[in-house]
Protein backbone atom coordinates (compact mmCIF):
# COMPACT_ATOMS: atom_id res chain seq x y z
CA UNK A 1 -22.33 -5.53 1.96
CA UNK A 2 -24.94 -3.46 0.31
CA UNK A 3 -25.76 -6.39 -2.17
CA UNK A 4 -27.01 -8.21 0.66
CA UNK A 5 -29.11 -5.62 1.63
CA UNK A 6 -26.98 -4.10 4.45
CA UNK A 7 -27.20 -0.01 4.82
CA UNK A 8 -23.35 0.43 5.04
CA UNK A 9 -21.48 3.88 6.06
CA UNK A 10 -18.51 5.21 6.00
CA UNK A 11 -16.35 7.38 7.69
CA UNK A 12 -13.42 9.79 6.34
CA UNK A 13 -11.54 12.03 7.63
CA UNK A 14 -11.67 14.48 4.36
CA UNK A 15 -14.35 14.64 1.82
CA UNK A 16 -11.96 13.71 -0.80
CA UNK A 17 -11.25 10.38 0.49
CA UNK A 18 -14.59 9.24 -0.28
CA UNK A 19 -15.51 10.34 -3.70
CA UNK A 20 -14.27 6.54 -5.20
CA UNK A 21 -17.36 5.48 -3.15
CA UNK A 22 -19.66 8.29 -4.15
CA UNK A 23 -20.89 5.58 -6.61
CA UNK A 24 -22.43 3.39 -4.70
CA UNK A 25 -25.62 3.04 -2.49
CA UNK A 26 -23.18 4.01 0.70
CA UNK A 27 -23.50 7.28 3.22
CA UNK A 28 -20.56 8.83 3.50
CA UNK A 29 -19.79 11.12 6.93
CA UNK A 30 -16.82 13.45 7.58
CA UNK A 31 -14.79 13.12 10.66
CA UNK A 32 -11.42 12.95 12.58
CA UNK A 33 -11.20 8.77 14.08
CA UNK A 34 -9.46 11.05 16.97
CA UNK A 35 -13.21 12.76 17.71
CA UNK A 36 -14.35 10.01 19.77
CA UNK A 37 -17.97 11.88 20.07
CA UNK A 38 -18.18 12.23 16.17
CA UNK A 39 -17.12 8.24 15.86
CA UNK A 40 -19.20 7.45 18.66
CA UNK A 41 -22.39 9.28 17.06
CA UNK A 42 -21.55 7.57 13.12
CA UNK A 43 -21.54 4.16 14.85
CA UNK A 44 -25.27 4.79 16.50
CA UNK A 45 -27.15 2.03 14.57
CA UNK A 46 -24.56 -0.08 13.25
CA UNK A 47 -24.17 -3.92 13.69
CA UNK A 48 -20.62 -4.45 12.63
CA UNK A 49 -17.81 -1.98 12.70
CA UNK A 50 -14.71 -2.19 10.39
CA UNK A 51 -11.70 -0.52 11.37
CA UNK A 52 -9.48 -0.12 7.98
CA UNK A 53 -7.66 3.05 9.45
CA UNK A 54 -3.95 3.28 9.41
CA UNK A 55 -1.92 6.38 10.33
CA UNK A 56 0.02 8.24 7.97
CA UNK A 57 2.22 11.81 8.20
CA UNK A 58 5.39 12.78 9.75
CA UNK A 59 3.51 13.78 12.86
CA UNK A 60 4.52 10.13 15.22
CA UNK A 61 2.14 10.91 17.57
CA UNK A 62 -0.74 11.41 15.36
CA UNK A 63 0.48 7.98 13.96
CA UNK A 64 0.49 6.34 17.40
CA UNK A 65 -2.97 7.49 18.15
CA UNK A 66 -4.61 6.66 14.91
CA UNK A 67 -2.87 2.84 14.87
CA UNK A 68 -3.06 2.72 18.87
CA UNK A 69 -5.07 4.72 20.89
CA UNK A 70 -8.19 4.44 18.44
CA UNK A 71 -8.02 1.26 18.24
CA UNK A 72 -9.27 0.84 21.74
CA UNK A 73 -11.76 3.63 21.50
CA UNK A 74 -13.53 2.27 18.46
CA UNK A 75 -14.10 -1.03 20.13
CA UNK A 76 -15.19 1.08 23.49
CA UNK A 77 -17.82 3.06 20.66
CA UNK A 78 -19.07 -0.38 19.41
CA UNK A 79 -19.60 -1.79 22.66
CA UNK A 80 -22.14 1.13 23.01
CA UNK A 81 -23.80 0.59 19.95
CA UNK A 82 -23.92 -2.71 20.84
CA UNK A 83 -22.04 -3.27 17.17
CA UNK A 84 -19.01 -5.47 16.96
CA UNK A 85 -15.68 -5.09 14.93
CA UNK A 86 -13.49 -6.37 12.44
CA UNK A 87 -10.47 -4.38 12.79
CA UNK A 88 -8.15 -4.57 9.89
CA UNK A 89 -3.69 -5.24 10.99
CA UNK A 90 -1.13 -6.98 8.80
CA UNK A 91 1.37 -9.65 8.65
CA UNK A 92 4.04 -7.04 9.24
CA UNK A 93 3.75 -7.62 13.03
CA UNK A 94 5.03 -11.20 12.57
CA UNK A 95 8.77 -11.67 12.55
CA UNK A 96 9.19 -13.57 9.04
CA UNK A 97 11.81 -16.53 8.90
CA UNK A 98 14.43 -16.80 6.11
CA UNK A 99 12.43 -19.60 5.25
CA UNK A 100 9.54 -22.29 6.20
CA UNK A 101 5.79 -21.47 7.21
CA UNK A 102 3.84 -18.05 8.99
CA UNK A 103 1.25 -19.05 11.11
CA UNK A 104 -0.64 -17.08 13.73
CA UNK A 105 1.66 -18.89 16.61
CA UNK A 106 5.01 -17.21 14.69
CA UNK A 107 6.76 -14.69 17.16
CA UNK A 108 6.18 -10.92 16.86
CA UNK A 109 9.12 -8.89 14.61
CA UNK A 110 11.41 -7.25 16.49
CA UNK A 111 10.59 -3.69 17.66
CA UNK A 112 12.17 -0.70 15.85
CA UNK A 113 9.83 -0.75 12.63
CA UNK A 114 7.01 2.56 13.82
CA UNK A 115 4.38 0.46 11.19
CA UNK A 116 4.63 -3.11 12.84
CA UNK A 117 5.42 -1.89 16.76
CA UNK A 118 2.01 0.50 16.05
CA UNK A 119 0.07 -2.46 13.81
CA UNK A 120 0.61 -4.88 17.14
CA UNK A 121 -0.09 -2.59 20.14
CA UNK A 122 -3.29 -1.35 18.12
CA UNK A 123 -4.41 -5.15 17.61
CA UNK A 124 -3.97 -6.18 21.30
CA UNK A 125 -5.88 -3.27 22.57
CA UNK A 126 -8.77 -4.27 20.16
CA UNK A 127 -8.84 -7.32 21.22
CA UNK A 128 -7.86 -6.54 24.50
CA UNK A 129 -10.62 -4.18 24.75
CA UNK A 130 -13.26 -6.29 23.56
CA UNK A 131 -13.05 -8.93 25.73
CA UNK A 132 -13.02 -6.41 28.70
CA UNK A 133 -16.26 -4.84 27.48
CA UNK A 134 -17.48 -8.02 25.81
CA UNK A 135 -17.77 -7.16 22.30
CA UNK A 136 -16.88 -9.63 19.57
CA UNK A 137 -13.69 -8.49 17.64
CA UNK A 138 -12.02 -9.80 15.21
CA UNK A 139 -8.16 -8.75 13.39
CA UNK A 140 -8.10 -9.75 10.14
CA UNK A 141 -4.02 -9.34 9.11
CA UNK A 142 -3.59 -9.12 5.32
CA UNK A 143 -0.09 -9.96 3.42
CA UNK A 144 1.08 -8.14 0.34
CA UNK A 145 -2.54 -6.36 -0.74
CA UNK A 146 -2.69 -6.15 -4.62
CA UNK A 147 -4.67 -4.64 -6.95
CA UNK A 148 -7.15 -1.84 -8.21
CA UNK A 149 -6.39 1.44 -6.91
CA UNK A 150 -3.61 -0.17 -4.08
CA UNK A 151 -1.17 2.14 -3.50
CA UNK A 152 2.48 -0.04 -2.20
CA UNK A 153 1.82 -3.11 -4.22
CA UNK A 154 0.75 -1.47 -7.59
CA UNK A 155 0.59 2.29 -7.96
CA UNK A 156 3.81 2.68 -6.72
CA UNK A 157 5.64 0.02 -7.88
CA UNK A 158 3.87 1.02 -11.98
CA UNK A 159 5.51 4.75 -11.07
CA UNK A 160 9.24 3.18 -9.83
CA UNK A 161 9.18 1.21 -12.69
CA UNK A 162 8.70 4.18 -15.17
CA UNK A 163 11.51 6.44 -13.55
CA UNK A 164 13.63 3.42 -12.87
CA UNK A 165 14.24 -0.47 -12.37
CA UNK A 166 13.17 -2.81 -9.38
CA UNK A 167 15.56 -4.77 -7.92
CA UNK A 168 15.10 -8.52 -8.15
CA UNK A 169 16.83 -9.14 -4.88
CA UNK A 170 18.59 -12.82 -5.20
CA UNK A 171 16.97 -12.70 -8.80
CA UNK A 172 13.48 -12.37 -7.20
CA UNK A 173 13.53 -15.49 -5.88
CA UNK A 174 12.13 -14.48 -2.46
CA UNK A 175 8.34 -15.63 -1.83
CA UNK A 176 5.82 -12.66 -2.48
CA UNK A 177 2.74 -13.69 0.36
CA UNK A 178 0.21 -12.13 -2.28
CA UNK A 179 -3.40 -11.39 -1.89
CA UNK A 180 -6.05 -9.66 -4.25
CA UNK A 181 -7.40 -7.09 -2.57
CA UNK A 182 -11.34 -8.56 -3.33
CA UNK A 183 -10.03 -11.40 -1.35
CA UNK A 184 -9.29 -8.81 1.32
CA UNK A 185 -12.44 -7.77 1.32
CA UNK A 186 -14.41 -11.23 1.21
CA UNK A 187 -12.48 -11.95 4.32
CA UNK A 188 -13.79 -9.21 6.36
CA UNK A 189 -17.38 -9.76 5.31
CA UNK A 190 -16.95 -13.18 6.64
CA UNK A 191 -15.88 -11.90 9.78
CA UNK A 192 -18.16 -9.18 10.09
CA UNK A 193 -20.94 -12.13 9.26
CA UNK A 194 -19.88 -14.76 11.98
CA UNK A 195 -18.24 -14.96 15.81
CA UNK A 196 -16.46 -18.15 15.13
CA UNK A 197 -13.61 -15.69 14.44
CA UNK A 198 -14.32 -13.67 17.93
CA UNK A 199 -11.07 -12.73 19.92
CA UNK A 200 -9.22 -14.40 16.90
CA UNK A 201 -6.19 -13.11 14.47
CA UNK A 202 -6.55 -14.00 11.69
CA UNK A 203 -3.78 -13.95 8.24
CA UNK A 204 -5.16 -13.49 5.10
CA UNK A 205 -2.95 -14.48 2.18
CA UNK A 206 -3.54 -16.01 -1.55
CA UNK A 207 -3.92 -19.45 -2.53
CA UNK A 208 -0.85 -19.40 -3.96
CA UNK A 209 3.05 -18.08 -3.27
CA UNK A 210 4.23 -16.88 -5.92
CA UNK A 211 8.01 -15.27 -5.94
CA UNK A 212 9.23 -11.75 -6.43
CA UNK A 213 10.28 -12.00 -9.86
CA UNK A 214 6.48 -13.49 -10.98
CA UNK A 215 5.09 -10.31 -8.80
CA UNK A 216 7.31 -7.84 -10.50
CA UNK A 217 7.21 -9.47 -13.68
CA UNK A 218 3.60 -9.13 -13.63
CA UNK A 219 4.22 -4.63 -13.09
CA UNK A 220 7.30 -5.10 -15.61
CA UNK A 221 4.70 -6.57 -18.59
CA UNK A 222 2.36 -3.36 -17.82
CA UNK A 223 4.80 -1.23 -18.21
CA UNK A 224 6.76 -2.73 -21.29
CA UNK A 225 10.48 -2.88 -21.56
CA UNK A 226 12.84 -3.32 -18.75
CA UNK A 227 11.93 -2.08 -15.81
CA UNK A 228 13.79 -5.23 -13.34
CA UNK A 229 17.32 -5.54 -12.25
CA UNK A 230 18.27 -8.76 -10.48
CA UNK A 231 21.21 -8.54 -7.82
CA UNK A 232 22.72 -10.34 -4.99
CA UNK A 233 21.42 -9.76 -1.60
CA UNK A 234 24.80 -8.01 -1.03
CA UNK A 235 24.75 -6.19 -3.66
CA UNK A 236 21.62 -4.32 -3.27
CA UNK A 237 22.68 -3.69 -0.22
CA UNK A 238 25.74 -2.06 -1.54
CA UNK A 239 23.22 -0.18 -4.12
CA UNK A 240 21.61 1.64 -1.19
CA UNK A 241 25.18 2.40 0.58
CA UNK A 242 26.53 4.11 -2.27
CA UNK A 243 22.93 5.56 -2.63
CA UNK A 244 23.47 7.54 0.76
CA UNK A 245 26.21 9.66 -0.96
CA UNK A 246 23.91 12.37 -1.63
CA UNK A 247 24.26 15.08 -4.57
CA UNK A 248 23.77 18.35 -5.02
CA UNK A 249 19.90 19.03 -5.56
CA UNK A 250 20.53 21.26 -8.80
CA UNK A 251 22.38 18.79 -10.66
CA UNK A 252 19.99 16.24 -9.79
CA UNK A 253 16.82 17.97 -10.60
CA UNK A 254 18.53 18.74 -13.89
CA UNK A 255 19.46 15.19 -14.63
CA UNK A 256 15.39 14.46 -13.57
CA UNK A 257 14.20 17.05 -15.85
CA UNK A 258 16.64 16.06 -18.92
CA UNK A 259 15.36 12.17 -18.19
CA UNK A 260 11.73 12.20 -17.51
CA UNK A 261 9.59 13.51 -20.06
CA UNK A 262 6.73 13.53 -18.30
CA UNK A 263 7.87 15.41 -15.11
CA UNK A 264 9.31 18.19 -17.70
CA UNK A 265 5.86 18.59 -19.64
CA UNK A 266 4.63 19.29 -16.12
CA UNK A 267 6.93 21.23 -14.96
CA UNK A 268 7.27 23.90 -18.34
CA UNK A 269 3.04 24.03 -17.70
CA UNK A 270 2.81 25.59 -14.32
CA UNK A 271 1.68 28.95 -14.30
CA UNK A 272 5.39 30.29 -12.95
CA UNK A 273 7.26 28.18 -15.71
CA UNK A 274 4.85 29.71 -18.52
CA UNK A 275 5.36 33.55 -17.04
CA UNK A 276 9.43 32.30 -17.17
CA UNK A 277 9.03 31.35 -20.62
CA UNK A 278 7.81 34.47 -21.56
CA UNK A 279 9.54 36.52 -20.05
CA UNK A 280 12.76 34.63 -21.79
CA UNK A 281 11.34 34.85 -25.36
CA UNK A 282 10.67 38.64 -25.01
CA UNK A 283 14.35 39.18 -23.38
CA UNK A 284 16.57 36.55 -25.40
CA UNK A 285 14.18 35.68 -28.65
CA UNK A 286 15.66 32.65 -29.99
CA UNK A 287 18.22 31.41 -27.42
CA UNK A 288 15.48 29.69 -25.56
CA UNK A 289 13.99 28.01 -28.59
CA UNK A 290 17.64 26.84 -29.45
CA UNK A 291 18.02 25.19 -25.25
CA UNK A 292 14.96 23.47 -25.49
CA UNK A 293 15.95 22.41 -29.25
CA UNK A 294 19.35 20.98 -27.72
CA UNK A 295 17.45 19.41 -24.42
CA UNK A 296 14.88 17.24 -27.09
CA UNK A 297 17.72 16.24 -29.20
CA UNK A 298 20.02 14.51 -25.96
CA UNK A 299 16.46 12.94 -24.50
CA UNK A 300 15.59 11.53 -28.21
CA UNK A 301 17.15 8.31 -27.69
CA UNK A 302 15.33 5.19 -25.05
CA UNK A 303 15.47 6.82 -21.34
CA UNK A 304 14.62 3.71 -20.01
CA UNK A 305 18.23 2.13 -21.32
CA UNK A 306 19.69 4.78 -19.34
CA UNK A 307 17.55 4.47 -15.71
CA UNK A 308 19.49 2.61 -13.16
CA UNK A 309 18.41 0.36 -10.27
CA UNK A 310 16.56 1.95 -7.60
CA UNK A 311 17.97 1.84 -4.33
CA UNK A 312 16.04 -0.04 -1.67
CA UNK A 313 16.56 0.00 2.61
CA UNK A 314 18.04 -2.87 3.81
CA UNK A 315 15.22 -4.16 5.64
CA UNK A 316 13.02 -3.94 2.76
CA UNK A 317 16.55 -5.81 0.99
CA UNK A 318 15.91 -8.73 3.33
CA UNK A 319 12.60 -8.85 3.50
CA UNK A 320 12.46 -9.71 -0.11
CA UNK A 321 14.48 -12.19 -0.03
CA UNK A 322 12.99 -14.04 2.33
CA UNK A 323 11.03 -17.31 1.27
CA UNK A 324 8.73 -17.69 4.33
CA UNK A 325 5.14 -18.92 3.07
CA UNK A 326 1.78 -17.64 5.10
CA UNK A 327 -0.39 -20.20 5.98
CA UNK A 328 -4.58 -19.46 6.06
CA UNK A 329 -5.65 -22.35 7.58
CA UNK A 330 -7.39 -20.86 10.64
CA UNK A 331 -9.23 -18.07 8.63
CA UNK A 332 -10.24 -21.04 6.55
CA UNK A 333 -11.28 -23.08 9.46
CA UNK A 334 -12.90 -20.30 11.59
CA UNK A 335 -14.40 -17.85 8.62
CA UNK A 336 -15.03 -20.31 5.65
CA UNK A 337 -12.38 -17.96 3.87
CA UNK A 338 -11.24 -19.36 0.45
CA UNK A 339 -9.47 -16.76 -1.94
CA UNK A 340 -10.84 -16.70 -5.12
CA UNK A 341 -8.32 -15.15 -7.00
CA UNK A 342 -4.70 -16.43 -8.49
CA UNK A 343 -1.87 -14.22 -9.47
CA UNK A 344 -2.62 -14.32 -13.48
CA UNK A 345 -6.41 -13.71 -12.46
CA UNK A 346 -5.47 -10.54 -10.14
CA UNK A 347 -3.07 -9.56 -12.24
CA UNK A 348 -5.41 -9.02 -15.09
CA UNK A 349 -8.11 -7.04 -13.15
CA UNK A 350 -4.76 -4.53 -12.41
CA UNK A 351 -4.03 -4.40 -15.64
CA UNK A 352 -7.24 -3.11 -16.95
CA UNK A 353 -7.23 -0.69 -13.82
CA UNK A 354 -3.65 0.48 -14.16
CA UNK A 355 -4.57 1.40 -18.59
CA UNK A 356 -7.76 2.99 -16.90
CA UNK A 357 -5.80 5.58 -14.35
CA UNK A 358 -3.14 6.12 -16.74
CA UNK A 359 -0.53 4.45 -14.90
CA UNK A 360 1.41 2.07 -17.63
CA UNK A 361 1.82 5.31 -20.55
């Protein structure tokens, strides 16, 4: 929003989390969204609010509040300000067909899931909220988020696919509800820029569907070499059974260290594993030299011929297999929204991103 001469600040909870935006013209503040007089006082001034929070940890509670309980308390701090709010969900709350078409009229997914049940009860008391205290807000639920610097739909699917291979559940056929994450953000300006959408949700998806295997496919080209497996729904399912048989944490750690290069380079330059090494080559001169000779020679040949599948939950199992298509027809109707970007498009921006943070080596 700066480039259209907005003043725009943002909130963090630690300073680290906003050094990527150090960069440009933006005010960064530190704060807890669970200080409700610290939010309060960083809202003082602003027009629109965006809520892009989402709680993370162990700690359930914390998560509750942060998806939940702040979600009603930021529109309650905007209503003071006399600022109103785009708060950001996701598609998760919607309980996805087999097949066919997501709308905004499909029925919620079944509780059980802490990210969707916490996604949905934040959303209503937003909106909820709002029209209590009268100020305009809007939930703006994204599908699968892609590119630069996303975490679950690129960072961590470039790091499974260089310790192991992605299942292509039902050979990937599955429909991947993709969305460039600049599209994400183009959506929420429009919001933030227009009531139309007031009191509204709102999906946000790509132009196109494309499947599994074109999403993956797209990761598996970045990385070079194999880095898919396609099974049966049944039989990932099976993967992740036999998966639960859990070994011994030496003999795995071993098999890690003999099979990931990377991790072991790491590992041998901590400041304990250099004082080990020492230590060794002052007490046995030689017989280390000769283990670590005998290590390099059994990881010489490919290690990615000899990484298996990766195991995934079921639900995540028949999730991706599902071929239900998102439909953006209200966000188009009510916001204007039109996303700009195709997979092949996105896909190249990650690229260039992904060689950037290191993340296809």
């Amino acid at each position: 929003m700066a480039d259209r001469g907005a003043l725009v600040r943002m909130l963090v909870r630690r300073v680290a989390t906003g050094v990527p935006a150090v960069r440009f013209p933006v005010e960064v503040r530190v704060a807890d969204l669970l200080d409700t007089t610290a939010v309060a006082r960083a809202m003082t001034g602003c027009d629109v609010v965006f809520n892009c929070a989402k709680g993370t940890g162990r700690d359930a509670g914390r998560r509750t509040a942060v998806d939940v309980d702040a979600a009603g308390q930021v529109v309650e701090s905007a209503s003071r300000a006399g600022a109103r709010v785009v708060h950001v969900s996701t598609f998760a709350v919607y309980d996805l067909p087999s097949d066919g078409e997501v709308d905004e009229s499909t029925p919620d997914a079944p509780r059980g899931d802490p990210y969707a049940d916490g996604k949905r009860a934040g959303e209503r008391l937003a909106l909820e909220t709002g029209r209590r205290l009268g100020v305009p807000v809007t939930v703006i639920q994204p599908t699968v988020v892609y590119g630069p610097r996303a975490g679950v739909h690129a960072a961590d699917i470039l790091e499974e696919m260089r310790t192991g291979k992605v299942v292509l559940v039902n050979g990937g056929a599955g429909i991947c509800n993709a969305v460039f994450v600049d599209d994400v953000v183009t959506a929420l300006l429009l919001a933030a820029e227009t009531e139309r959408g007031a009191g509204e949700r709102l999906l946000v998806s790509g132009a196109e569907h494309p499947t599994w295997a074109e999403f993956f496919g797209a990761f598996e080209r970045m990385v070079g070499g194999e880095a898919t497996v396609s099974m049966t729904e049944a039989e990932a399912l099976e993967l992740w059974r036999r998966s639960r048989r859990r070994s011994w944490l030496l003999p795995e750690t071993l098999k890690l260290l003999r099979e990931d290069a990377g991790l072991r380079k790491r590992l041998l330059g901590t400041r304990e594993a250099v004082a080990l090494r020492g230590a060794a080559q002052r007490l046995v001169p030689g017989v280390l030299r000769s283990a670590e000779q005998r290590v390099a020679a059994a990881t010489k040949p490919a290690v990615r011929a000899e990484r298996g599948p990766l195991p995934s939950r079921p639900w995540l199992v028949r999730y991706l297999a599902k071929r239900a298509r998102v439909r953006i027809h209200k966000a188009r109707e009510l916001l204007g929204y039109e996303p700009a970007f195709g997979l092949e498009a996105g896909m190249k921006l990650t690229e260039q991103w992904a060689r950037w943070a290191g993340l296809t080596g």
